[in-house]
Structures are given as structure tokens and as C-alpha cells.
PDB file of N, CA and C in Angstrom:
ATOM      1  N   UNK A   1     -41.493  67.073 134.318  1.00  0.00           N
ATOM      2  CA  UNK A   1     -40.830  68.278 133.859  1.00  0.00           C
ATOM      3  C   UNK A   1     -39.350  68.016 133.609  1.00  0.00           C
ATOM      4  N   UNK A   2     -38.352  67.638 134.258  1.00  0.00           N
ATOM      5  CA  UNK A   2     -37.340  66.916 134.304  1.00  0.00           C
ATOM      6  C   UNK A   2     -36.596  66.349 133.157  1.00  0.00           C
ATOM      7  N   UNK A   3     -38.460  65.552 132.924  1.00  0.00           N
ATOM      8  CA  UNK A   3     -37.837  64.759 131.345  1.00  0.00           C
ATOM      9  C   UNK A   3     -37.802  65.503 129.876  1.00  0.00           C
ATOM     10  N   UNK A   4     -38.969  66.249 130.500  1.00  0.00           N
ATOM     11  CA  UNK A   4     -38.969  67.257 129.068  1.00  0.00           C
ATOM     12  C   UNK A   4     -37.597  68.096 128.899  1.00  0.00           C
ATOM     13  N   UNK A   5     -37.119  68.661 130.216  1.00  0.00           N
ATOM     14  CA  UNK A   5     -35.865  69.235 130.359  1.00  0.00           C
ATOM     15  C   UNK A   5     -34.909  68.315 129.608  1.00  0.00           C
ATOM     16  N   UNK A   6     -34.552  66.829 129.998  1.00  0.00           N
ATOM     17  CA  UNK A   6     -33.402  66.804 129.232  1.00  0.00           C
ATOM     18  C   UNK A   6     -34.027  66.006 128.063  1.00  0.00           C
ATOM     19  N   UNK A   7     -35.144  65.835 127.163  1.00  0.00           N
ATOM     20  CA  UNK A   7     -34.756  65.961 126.092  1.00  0.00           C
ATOM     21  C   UNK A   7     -34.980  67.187 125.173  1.00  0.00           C
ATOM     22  N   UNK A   8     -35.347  67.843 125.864  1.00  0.00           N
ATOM     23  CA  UNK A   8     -34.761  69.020 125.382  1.00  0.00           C
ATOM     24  C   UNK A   8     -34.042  69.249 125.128  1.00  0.00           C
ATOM     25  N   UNK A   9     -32.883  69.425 125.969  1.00  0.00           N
ATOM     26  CA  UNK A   9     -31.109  68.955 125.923  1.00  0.00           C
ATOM     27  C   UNK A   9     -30.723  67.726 124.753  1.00  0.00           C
ATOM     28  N   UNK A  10     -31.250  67.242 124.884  1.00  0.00           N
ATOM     29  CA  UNK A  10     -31.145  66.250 123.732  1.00  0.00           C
ATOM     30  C   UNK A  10     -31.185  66.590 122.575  1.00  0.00           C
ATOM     31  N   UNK A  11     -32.548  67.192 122.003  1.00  0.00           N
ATOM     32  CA  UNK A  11     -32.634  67.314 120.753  1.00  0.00           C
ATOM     33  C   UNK A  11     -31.829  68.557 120.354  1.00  0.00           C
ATOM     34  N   UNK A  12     -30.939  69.370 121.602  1.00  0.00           N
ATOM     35  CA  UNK A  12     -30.376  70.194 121.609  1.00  0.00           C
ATOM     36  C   UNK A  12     -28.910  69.962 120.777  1.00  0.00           C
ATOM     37  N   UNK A  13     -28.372  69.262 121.675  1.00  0.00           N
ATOM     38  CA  UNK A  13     -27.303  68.609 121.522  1.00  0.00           C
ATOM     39  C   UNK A  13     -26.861  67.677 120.121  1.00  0.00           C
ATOM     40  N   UNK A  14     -28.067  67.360 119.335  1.00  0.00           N
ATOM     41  CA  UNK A  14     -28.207  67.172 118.214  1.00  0.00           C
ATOM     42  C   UNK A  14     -28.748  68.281 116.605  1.00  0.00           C
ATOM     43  N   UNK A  15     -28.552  69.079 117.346  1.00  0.00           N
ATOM     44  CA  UNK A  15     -28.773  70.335 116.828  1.00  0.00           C
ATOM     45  C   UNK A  15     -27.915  71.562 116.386  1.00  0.00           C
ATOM     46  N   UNK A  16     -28.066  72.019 115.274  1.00  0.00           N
ATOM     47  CA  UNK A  16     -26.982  73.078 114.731  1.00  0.00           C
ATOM     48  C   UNK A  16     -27.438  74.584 115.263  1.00  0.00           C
ATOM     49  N   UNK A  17     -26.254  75.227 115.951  1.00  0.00           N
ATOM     50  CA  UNK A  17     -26.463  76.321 116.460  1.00  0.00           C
ATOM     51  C   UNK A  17     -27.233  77.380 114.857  1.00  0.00           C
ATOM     52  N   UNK A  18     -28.008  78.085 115.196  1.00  0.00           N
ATOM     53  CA  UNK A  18     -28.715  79.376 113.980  1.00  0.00           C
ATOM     54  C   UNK A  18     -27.229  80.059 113.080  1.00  0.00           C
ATOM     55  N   UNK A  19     -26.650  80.136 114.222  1.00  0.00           N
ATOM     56  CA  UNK A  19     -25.371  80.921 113.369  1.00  0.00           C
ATOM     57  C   UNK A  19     -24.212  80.163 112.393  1.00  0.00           C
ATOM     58  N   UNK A  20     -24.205  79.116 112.928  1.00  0.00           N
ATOM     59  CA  UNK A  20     -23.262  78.074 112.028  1.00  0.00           C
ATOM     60  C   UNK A  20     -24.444  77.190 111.327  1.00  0.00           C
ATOM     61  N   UNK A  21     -25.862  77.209 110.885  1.00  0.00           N
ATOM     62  CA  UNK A  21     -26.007  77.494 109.742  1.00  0.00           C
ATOM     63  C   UNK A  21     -26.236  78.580 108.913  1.00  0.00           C
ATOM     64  N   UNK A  22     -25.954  79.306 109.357  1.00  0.00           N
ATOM     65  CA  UNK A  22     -26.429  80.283 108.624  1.00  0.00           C
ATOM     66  C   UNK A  22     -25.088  80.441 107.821  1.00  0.00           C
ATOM     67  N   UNK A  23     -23.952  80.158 108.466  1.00  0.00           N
ATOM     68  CA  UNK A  23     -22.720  79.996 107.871  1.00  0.00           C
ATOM     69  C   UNK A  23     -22.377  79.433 106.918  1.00  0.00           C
ATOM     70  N   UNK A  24     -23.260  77.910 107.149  1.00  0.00           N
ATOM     71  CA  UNK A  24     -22.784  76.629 106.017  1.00  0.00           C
ATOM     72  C   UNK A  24     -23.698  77.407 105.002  1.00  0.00           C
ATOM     73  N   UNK A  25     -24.718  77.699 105.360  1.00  0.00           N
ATOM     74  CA  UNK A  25     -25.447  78.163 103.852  1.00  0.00           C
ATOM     75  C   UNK A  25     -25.341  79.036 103.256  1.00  0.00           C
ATOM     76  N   UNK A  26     -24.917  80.215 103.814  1.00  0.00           N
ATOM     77  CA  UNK A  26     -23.679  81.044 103.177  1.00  0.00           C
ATOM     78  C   UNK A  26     -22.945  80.927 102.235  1.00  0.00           C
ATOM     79  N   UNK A  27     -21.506  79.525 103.037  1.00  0.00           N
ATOM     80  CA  UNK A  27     -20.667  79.170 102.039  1.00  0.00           C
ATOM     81  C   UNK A  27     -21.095  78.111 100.460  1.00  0.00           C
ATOM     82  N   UNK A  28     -22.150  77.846 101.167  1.00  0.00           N
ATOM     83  CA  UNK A  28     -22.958  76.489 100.130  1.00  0.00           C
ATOM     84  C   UNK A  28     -23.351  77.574  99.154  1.00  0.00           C
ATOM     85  N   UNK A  29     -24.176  78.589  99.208  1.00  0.00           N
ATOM     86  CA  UNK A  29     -24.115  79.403  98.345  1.00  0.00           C
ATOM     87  C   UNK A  29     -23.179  79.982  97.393  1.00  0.00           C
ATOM     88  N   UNK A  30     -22.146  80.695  98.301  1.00  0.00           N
ATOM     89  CA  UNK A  30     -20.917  81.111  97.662  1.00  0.00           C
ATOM     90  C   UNK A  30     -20.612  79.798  96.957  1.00  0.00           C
ATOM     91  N   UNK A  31     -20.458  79.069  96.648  1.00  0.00           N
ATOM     92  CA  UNK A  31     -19.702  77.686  95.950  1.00  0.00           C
ATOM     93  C   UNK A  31     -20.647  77.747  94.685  1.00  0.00           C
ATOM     94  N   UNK A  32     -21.685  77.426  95.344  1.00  0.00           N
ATOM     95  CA  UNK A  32     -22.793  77.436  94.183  1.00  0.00           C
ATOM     96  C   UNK A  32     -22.598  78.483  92.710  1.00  0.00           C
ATOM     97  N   UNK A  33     -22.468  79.643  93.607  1.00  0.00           N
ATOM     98  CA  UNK A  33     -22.649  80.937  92.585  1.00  0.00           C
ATOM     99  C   UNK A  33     -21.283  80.871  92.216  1.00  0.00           C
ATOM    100  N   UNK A  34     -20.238  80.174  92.752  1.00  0.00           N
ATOM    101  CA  UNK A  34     -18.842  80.110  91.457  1.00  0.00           C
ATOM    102  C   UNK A  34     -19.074  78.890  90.775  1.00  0.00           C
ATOM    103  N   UNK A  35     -19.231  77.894  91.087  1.00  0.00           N
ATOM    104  CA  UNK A  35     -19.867  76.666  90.200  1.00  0.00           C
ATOM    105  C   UNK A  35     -20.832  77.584  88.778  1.00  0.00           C
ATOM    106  N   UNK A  36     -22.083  77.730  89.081  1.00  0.00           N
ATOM    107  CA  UNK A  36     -23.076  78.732  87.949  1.00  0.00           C
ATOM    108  C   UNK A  36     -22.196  79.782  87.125  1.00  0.00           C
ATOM    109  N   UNK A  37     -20.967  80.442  87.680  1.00  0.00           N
ATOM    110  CA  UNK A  37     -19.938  81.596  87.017  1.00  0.00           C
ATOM    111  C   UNK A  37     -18.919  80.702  86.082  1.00  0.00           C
ATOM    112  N   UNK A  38     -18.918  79.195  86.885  1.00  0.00           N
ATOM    113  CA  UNK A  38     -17.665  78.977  85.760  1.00  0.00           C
ATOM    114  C   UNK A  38     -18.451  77.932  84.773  1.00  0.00           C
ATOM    115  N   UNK A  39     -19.625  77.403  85.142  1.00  0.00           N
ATOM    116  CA  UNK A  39     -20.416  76.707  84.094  1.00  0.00           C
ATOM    117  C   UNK A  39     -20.923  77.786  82.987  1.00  0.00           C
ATOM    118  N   UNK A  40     -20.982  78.955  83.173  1.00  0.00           N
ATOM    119  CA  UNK A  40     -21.662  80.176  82.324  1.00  0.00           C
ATOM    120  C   UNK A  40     -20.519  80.108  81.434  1.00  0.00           C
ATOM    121  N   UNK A  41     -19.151  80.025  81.942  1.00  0.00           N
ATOM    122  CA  UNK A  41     -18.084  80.836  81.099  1.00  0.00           C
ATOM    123  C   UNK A  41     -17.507  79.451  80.001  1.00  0.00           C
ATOM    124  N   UNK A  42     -18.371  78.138  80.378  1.00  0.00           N
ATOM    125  CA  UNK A  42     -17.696  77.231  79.587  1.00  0.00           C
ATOM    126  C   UNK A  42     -18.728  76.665  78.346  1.00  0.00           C
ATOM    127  N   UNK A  43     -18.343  75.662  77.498  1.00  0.00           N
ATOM    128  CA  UNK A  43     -19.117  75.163  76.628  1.00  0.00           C
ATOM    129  C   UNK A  43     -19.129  73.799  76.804  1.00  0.00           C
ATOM    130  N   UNK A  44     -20.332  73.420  76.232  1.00  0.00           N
ATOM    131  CA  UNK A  44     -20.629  71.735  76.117  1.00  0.00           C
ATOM    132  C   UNK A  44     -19.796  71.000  75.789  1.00  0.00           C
ATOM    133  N   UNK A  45     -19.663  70.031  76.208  1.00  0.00           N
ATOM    134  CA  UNK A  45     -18.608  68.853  75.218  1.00  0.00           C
ATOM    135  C   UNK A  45     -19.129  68.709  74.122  1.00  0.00           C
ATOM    136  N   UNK A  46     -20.309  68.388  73.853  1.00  0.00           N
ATOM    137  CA  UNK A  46     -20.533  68.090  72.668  1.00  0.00           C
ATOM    138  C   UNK A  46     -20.043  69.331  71.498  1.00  0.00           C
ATOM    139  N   UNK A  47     -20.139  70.528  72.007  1.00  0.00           N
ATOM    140  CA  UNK A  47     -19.531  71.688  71.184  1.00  0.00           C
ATOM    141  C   UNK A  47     -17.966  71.696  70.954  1.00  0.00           C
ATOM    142  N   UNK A  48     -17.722  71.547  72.186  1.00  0.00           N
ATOM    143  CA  UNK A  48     -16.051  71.421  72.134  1.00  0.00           C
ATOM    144  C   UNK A  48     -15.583  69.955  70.987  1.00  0.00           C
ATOM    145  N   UNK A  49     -16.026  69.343  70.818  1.00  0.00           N
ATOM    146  CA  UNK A  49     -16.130  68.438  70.116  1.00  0.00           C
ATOM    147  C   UNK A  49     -16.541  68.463  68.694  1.00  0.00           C
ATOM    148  N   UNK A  50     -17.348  69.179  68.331  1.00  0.00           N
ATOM    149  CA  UNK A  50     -17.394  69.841  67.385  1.00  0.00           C
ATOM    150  C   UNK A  50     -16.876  70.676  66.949  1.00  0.00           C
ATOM    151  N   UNK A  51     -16.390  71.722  67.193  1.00  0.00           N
ATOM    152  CA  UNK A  51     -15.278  72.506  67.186  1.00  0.00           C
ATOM    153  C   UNK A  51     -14.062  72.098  66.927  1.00  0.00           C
ATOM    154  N   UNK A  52     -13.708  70.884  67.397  1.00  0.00           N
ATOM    155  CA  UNK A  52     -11.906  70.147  67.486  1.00  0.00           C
ATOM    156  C   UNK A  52     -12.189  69.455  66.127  1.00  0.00           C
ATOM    157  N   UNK A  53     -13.586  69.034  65.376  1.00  0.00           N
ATOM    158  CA  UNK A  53     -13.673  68.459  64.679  1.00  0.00           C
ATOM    159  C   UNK A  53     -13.370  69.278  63.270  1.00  0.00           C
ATOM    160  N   UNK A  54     -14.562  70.235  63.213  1.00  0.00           N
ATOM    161  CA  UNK A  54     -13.739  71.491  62.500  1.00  0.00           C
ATOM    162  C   UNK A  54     -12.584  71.601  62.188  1.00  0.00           C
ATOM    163  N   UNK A  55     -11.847  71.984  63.429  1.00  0.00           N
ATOM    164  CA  UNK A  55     -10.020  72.023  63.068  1.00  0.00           C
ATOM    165  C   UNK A  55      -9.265  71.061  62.590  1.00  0.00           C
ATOM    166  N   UNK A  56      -9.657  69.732  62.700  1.00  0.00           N
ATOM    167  CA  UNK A  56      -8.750  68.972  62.562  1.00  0.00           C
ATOM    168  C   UNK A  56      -9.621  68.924  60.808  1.00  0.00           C
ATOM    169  N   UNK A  57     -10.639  68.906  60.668  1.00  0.00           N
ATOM    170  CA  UNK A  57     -11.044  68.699  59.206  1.00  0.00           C
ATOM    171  C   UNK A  57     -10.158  69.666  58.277  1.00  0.00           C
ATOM    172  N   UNK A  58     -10.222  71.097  59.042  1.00  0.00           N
ATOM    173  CA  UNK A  58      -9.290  72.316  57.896  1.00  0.00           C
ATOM    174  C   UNK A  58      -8.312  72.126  58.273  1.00  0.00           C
ATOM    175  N   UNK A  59      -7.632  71.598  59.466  1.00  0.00           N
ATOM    176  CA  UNK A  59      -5.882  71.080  59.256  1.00  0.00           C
ATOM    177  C   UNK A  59      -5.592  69.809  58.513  1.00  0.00           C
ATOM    178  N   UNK A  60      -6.252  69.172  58.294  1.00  0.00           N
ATOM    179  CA  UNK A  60      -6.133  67.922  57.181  1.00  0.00           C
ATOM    180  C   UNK A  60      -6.145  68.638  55.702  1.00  0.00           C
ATOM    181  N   UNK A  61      -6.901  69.385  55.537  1.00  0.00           N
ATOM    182  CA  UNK A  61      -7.188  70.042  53.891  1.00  0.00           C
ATOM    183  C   UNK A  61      -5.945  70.589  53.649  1.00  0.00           C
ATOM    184  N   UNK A  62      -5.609  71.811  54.792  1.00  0.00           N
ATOM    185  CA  UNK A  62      -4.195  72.204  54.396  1.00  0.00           C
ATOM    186  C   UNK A  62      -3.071  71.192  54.430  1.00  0.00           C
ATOM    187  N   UNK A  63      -2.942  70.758  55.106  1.00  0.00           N
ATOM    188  CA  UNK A  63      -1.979  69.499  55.434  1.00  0.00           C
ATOM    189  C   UNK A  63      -2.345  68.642  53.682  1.00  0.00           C
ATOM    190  N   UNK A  64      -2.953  68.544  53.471  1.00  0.00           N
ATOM    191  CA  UNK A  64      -3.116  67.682  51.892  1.00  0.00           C
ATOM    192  C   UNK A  64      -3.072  68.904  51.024  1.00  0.00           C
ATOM    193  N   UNK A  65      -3.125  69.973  50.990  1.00  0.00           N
ATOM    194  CA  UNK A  65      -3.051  70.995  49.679  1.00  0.00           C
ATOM    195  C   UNK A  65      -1.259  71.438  50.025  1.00  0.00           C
ATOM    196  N   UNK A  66      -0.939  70.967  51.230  1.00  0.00           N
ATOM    197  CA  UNK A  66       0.581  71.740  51.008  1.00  0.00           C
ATOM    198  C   UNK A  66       1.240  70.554  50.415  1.00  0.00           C
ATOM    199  N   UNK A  67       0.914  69.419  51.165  1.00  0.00           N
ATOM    200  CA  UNK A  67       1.510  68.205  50.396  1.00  0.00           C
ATOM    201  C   UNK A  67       1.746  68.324  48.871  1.00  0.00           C
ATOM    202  N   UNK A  68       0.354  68.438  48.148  1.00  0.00           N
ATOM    203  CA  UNK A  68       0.221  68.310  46.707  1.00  0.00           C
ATOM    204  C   UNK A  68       1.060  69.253  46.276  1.00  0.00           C
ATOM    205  N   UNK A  69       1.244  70.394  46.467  1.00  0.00           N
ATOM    206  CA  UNK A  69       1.742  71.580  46.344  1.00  0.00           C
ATOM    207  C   UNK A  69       3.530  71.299  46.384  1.00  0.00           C
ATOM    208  N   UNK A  70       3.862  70.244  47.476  1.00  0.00           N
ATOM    209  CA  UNK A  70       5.501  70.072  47.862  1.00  0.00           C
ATOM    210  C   UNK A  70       5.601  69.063  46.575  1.00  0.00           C
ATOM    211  N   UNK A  71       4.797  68.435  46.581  1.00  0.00           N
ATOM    212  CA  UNK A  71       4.660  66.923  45.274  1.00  0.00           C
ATOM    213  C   UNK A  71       5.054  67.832  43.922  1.00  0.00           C
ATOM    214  N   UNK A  72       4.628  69.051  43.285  1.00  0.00           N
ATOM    215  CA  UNK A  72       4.543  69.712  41.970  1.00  0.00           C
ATOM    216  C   UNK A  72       5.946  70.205  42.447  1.00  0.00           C
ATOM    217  N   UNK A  73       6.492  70.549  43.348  1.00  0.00           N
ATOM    218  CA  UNK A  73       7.305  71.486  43.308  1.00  0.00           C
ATOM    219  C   UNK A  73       8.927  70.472  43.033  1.00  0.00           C
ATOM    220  N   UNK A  74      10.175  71.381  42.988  1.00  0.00           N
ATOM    221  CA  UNK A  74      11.303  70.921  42.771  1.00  0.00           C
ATOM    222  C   UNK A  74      12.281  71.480  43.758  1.00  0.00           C
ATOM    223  N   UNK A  75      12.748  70.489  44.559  1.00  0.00           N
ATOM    224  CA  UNK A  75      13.505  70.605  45.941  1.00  0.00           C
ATOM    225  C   UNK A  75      14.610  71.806  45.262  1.00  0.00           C
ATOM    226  N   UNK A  76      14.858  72.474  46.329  1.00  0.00           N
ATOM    227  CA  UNK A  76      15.885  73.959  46.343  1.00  0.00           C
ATOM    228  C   UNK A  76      16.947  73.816  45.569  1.00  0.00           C
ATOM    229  N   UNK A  77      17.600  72.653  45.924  1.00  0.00           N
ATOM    230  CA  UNK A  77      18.666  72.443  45.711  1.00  0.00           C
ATOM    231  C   UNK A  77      18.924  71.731  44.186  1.00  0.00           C
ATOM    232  N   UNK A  78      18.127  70.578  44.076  1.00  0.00           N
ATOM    233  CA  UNK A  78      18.009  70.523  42.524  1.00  0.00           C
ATOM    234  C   UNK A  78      17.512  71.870  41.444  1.00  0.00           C
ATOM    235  N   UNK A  79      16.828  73.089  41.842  1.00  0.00           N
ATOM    236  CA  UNK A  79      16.878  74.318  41.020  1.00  0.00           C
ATOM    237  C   UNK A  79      17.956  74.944  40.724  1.00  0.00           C
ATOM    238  N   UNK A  80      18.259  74.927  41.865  1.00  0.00           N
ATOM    239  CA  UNK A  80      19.736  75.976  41.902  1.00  0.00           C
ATOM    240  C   UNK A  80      20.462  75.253  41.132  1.00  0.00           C
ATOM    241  N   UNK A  81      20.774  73.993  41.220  1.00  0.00           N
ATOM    242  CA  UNK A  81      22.013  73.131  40.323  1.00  0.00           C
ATOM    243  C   UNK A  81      21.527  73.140  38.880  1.00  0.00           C
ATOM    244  N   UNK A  82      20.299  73.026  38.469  1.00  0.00           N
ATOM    245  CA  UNK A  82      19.626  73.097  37.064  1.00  0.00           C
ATOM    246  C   UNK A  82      20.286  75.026  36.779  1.00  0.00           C
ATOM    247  N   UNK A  83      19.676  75.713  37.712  1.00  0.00           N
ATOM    248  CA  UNK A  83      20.190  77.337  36.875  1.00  0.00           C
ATOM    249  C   UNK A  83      21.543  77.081  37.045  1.00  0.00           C
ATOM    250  N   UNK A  84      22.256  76.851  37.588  1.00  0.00           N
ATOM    251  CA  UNK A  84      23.755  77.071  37.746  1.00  0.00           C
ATOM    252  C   UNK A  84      24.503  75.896  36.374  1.00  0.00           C
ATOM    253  N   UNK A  85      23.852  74.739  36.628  1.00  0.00           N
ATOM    254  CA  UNK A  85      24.478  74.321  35.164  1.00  0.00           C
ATOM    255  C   UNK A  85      23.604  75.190  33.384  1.00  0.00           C
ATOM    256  N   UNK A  86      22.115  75.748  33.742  1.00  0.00           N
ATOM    257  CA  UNK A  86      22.423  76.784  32.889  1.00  0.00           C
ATOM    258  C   UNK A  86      23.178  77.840  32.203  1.00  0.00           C
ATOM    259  N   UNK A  87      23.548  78.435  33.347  1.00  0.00           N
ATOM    260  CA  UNK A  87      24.310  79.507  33.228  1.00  0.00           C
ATOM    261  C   UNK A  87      25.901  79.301  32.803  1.00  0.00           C
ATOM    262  N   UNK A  88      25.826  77.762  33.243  1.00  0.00           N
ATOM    263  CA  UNK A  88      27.573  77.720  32.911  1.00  0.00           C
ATOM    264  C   UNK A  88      26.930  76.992  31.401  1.00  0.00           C
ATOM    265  N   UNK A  89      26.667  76.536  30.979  1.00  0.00           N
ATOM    266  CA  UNK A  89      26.095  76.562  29.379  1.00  0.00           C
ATOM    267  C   UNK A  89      26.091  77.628  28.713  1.00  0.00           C
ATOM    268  N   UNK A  90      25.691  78.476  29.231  1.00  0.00           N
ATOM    269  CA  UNK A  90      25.514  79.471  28.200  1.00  0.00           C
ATOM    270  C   UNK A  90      26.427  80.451  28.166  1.00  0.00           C
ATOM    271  N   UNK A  91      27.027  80.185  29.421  1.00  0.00           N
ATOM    272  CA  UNK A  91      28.487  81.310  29.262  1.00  0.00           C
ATOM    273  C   UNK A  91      29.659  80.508  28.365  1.00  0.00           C
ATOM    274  N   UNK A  92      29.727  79.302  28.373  1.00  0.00           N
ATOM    275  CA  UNK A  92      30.387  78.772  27.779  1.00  0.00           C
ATOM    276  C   UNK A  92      30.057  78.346  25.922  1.00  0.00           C
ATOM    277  N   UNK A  93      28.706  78.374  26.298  1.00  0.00           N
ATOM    278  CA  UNK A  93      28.360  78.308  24.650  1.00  0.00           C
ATOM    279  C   UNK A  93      28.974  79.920  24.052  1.00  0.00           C
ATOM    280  N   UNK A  94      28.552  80.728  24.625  1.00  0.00           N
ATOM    281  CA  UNK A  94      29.056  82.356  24.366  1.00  0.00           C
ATOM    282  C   UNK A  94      30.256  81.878  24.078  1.00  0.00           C
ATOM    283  N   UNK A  95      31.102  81.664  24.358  1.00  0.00           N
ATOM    284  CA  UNK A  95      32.584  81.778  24.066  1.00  0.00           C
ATOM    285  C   UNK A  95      33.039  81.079  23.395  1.00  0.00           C
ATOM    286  N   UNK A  96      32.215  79.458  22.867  1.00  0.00           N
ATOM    287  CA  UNK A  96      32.713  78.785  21.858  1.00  0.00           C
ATOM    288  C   UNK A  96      32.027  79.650  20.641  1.00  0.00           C
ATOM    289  N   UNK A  97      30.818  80.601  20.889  1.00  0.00           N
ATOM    290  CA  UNK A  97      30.371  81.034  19.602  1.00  0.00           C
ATOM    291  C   UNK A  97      31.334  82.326  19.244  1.00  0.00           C
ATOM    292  N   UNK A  98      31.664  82.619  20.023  1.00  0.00           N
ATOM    293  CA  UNK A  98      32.721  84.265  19.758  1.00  0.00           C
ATOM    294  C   UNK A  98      34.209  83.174  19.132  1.00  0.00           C
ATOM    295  N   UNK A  99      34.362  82.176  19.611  1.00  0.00           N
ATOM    296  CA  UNK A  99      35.830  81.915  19.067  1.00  0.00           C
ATOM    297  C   UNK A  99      35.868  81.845  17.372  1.00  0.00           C
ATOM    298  N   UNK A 100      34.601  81.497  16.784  1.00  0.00           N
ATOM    299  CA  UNK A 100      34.378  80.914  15.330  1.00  0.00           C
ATOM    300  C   UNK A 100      33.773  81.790  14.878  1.00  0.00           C
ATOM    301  N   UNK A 101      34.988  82.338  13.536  1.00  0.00           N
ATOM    302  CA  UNK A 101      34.436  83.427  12.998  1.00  0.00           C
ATOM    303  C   UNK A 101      32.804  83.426  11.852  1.00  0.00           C
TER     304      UNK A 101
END
């Protein structure tokens, strides 16, 4: 009897009280069910990846249609100097044409 007593004690002593598991599995749960909440709220790599691919494909298109677009065009400053030596042309042609009758 004795012996059964202490391993009893034994397998005791190697043993998790009912309430502290009931605890760990509790919290093992709780973890779980935010793990499952934040895997719900996310997407695949492979999507996310697809997706970045997308963007960078329509930021390349624009990125090459503004280019072409800066290529046709004529920097600010060379316009302005083209109208401004217009204008002094033609104010000045005006006045050589008014001098001659």
C-alpha cells in the first residue's frame, strides 16, 4: 500500500494541476483565435504580389506616357523667350511700319 501511495505522489508530482490547464488552454485558445482574426484580415503573398505587380506595370505606363509627353513639349522658359521675342517683333515692326508713309 505504501508503494502505491508514493507513486501516486509521483505521478502526482509530474502532473498539471486541472486548473492551470485549464488556464494554458484557455490562453492557447485566445492566441489561436487572434492568430485566425489576423490571418482572416490579411492576403496571400502570392496576391500581394500580384497586386505590387499591377502597380508597378500602371506606374511604368504613366511614367513612359509623361515622359513622351515632356519629350513633345517645350521647356517654360524657352516659350516665354520665343513669345517675348515675338512680341518685341511685332511691336517694333508696328513702328517701323507707321514711320513710312
Amino acid at each position: 500500500m505504501l508503494e502505491r501511495v508514493k507513486d501516486l505522489e509521483g505521478k502526482l508530482a509530474e502532473s498539471v494541476p486541472k486548473t492551470e490547464l485549464d488556464a494554458l488552454r484557455s490562453n492557447l485558445e485566445n492566441k489561436i483565435s487572434q492568430l485566425e482574426g489576423r490571418l482572416s484580415e490579411s492576403v496571400s503573398r502570392a496576391e500581394a504580389e500580384a497586386r505590387l505587380k499591377r502597380v508597378r506595370s500602371r506606374l511604368r505606363g504613366t511614367i513612359k506616357k509623361l515622359e513622351e509627353e515632356l519629350g513633345e513639349s517645350v521647356p517654360r522658359a524657352k516659350s516665354e523667350a520665343r513669345i517675348h521675342d515675338q512680341f518685341w517683333l511685332a511691336s517694333h515692326f508696328g513702328r517701323l511700319k507707321d514711320s513710312f508713309p
